[in-house]
Protein backbone atom coordinates (compact mmCIF):
# COMPACT_ATOMS: atom_id res chain seq x y z
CA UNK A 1 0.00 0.00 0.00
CA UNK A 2 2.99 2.57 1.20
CA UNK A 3 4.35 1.86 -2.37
CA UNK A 4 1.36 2.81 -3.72
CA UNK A 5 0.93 5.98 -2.48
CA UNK A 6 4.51 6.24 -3.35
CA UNK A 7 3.90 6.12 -6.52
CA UNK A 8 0.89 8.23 -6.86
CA UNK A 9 2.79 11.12 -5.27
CA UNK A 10 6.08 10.92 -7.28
CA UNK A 11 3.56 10.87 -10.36
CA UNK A 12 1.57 13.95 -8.97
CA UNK A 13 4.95 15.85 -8.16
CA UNK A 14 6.24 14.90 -12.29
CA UNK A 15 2.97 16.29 -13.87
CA UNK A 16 2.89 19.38 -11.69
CA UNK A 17 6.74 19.90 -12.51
CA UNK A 18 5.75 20.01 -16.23
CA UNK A 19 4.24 23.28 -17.07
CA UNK A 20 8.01 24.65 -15.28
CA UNK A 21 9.85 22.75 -17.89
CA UNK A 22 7.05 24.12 -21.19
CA UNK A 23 7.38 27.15 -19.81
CA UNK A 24 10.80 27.87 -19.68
CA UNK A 25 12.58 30.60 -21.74
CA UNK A 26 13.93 29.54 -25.28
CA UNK A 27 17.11 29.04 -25.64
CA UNK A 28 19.05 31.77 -27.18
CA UNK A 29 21.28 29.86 -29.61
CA UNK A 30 22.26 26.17 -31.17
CA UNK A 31 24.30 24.33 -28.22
CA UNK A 32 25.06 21.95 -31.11
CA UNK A 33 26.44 24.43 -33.33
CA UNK A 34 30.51 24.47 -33.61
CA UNK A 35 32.18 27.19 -33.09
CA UNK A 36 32.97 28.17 -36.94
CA UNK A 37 29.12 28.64 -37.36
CA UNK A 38 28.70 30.56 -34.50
CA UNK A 39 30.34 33.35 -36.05
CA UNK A 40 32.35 34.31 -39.40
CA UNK A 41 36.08 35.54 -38.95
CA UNK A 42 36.97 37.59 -41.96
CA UNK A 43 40.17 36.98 -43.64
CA UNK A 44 43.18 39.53 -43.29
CA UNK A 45 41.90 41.29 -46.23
CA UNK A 46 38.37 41.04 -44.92
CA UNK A 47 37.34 39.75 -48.09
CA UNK A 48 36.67 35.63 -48.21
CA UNK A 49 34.70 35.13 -51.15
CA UNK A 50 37.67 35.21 -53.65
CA UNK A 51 39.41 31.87 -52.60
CA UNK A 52 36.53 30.24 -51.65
CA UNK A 53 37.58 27.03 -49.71
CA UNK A 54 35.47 23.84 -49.97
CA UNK A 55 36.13 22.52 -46.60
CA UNK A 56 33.39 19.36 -46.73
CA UNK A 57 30.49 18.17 -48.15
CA UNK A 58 27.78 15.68 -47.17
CA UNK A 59 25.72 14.02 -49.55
CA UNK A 60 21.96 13.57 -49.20
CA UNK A 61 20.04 13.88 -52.31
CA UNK A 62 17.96 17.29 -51.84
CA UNK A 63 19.36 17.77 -48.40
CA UNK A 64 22.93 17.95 -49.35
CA UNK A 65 24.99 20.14 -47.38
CA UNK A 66 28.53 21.68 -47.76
CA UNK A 67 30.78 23.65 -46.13
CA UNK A 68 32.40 26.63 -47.65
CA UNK A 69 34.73 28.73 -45.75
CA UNK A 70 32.88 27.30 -42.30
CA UNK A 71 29.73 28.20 -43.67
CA UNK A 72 26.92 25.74 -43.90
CA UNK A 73 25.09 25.91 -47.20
CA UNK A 74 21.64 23.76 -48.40
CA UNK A 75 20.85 22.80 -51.69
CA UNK A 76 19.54 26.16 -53.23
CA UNK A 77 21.12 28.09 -50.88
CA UNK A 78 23.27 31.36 -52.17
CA UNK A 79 26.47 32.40 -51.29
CA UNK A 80 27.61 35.79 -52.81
CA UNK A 81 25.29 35.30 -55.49
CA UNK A 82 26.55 31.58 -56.20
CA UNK A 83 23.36 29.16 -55.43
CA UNK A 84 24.44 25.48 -54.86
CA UNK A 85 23.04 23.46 -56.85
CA UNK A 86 24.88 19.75 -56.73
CA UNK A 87 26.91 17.79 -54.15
CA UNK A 88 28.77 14.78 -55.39
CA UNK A 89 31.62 13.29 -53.39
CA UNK A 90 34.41 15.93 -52.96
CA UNK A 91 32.51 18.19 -55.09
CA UNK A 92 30.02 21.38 -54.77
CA UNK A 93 28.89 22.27 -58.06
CA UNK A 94 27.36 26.65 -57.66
CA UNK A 95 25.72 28.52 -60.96
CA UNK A 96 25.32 32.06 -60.98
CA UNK A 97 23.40 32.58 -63.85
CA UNK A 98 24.75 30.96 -66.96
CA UNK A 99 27.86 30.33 -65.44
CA UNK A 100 28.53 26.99 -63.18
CA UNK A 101 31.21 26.73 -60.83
CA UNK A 102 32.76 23.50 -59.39
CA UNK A 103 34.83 23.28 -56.20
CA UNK A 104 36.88 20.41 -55.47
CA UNK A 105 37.82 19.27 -51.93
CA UNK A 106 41.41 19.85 -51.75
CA UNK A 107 43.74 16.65 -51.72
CA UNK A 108 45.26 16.68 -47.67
CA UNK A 109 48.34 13.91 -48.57
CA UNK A 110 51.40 13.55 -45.79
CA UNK A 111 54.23 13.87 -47.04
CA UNK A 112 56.94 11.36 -46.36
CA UNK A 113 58.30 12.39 -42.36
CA UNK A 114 55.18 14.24 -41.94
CA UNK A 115 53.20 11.09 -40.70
CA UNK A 116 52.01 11.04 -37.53
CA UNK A 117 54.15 10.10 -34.48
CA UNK A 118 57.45 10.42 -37.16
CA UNK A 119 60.03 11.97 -34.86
């Protein structure tokens, strides 16, 4: 019986605790995001759409996604006029207009003595 009313209390004390938790303020950013979305960092020139820098890409039919220069662009999306409109592996293929642009992931290789734990 005692674990009964047990019970029926801890359940009464959960449901009144609920409205607290809906009604609590919103949360004023992404706790997920990383740190390169949170905010842009200009290059020395201030100017980072020249060299744009495919950094990577994920692959997901219409909900492809890469990143370019730490910014996280959709399928569709624009970037100084550029709209994405591919993803393939490695690749981000933009148009701006008539033109089309492809960026290529750039090839990290080690070179020989730069391997890791090398001494």
């Amino acid at each position: 019986m005692s674990a009964w009313i047990y019970r029926v209390g801890l359940i009464t004390l959960m449901a009144g605790l609920l409205p607290v938790a809906a009604a609590a303020e919103p949360l004023r950013h992404d706790p997920f995001a990383r740190p390169f979305q949170l905010g842009s960092s200009p290059s020395a020139d201030g100017n980072t759409s020249q060299h744009p820098k495919l950094i990577a890409v994920i692959v997901a039919g219409k909900k492809s996604l890469v990143n370019l220069n730490g910014t996280i662009i959709g399928i569709g999306e624009e970037k100084d006029g550029y709209r994405l409109i591919k993803v393939r592996d490695r690749k981000a293929i933009f148009k701006k207009g008539k033109k089309r642009v492809v960026l290529d992931m750039e090839m990290q290789s080690l070179a020989p003595g730069n391997e890791r734990g090398s001494q």
